[in-house]
Protein backbone atom coordinates (compact mmCIF):
# COMPACT_ATOMS: atom_id res chain seq x y z
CA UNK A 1 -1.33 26.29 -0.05
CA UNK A 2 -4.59 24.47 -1.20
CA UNK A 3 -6.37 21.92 0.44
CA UNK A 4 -5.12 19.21 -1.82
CA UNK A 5 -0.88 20.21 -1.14
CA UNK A 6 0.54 17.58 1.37
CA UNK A 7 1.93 19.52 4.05
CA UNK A 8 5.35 18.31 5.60
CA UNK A 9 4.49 16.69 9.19
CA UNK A 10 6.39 18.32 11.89
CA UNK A 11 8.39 16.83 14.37
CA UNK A 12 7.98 18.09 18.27
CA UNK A 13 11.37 18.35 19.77
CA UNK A 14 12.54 16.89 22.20
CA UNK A 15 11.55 13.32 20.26
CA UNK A 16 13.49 10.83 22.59
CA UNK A 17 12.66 7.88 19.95
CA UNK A 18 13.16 9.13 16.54
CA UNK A 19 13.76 6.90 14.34
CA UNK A 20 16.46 7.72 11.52
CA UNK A 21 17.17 5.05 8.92
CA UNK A 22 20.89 5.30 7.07
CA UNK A 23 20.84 3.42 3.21
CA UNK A 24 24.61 2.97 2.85
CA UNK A 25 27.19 0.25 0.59
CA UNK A 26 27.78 -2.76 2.25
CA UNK A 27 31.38 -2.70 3.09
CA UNK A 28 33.87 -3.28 6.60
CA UNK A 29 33.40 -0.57 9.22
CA UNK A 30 30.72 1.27 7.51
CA UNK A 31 28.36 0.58 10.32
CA UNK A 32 30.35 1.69 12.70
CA UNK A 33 31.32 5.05 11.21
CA UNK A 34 27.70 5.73 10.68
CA UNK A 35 27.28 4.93 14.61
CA UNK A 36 29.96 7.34 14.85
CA UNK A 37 29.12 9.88 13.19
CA UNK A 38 25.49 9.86 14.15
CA UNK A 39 26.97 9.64 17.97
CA UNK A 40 29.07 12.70 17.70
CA UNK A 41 25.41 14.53 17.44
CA UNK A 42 23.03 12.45 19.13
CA UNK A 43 22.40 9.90 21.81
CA UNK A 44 21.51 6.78 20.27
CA UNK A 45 19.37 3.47 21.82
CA UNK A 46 21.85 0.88 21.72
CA UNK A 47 19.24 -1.42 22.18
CA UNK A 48 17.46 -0.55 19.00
CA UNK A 49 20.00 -0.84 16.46
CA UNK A 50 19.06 -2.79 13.49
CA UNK A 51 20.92 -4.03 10.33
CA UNK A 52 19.61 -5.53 7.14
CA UNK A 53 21.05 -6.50 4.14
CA UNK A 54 19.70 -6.00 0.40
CA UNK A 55 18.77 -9.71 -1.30
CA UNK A 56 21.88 -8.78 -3.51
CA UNK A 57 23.79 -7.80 -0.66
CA UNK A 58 25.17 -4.35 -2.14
CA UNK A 59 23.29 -2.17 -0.01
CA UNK A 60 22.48 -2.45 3.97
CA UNK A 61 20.11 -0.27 6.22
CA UNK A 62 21.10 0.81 9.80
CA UNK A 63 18.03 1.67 11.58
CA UNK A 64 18.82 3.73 14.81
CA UNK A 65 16.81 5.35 16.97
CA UNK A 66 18.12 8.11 18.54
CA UNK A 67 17.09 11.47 21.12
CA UNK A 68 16.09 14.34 18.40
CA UNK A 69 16.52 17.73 20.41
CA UNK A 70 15.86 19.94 16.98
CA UNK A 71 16.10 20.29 13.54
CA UNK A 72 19.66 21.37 12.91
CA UNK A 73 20.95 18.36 14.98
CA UNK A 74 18.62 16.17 12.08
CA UNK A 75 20.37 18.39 9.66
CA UNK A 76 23.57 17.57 10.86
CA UNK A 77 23.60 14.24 11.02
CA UNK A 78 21.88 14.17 7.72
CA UNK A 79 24.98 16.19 6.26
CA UNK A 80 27.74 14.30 7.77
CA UNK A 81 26.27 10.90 6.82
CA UNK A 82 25.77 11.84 2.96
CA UNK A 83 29.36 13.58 2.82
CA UNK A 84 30.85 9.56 3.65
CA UNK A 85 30.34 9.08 -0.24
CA UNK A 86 29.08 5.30 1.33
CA UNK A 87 25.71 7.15 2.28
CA UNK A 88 23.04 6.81 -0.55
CA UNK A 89 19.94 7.94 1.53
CA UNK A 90 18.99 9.11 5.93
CA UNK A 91 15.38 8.90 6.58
């Protein structure tokens, strides 16, 4: 790798505020599965839960922040979320 390649940053586990942001259709219940889903792997801040809308309103974003004990559990989640077919993007 040269100087100029942009290396990936790397996450120390345990991360008990990670931050993982869910892209999905707007549509009934889909917030909740994704809370659902995410909780099957993780244990979530209820407190910091947030929930936005696109200006068109087709899309929303579900920012959660959640305790990240390594990368397979990110994986996981990931993987479960995207197989929904509602999921367009986790970050």
């Amino acid at each position: 790798m040269t100087d100029t390649e942009v290396k990936a940053p790397k996450i120390e586990f345990p991360n008990v505020d990670y931050p993982v942001k869910v892209i999905s259709d707007t549509g009934v219940g889909n917030k909740d599965r994704i809370i659902e889903i995410v909780k099957k792997h993780a244990t979530i801040n209820d407190e910091r839960v947030d929930e936005r809308q696109s200006t068109n309103g087709k899309y929303t974003t579900i920012q959660l922040h959640i305790v990240a004990t390594d990368q397979d559990q990110l994986y996981n989640i990931n993987s479960e979320l995207r197989a929904t077919g509602f999921v367009h993007m986790v970050l």
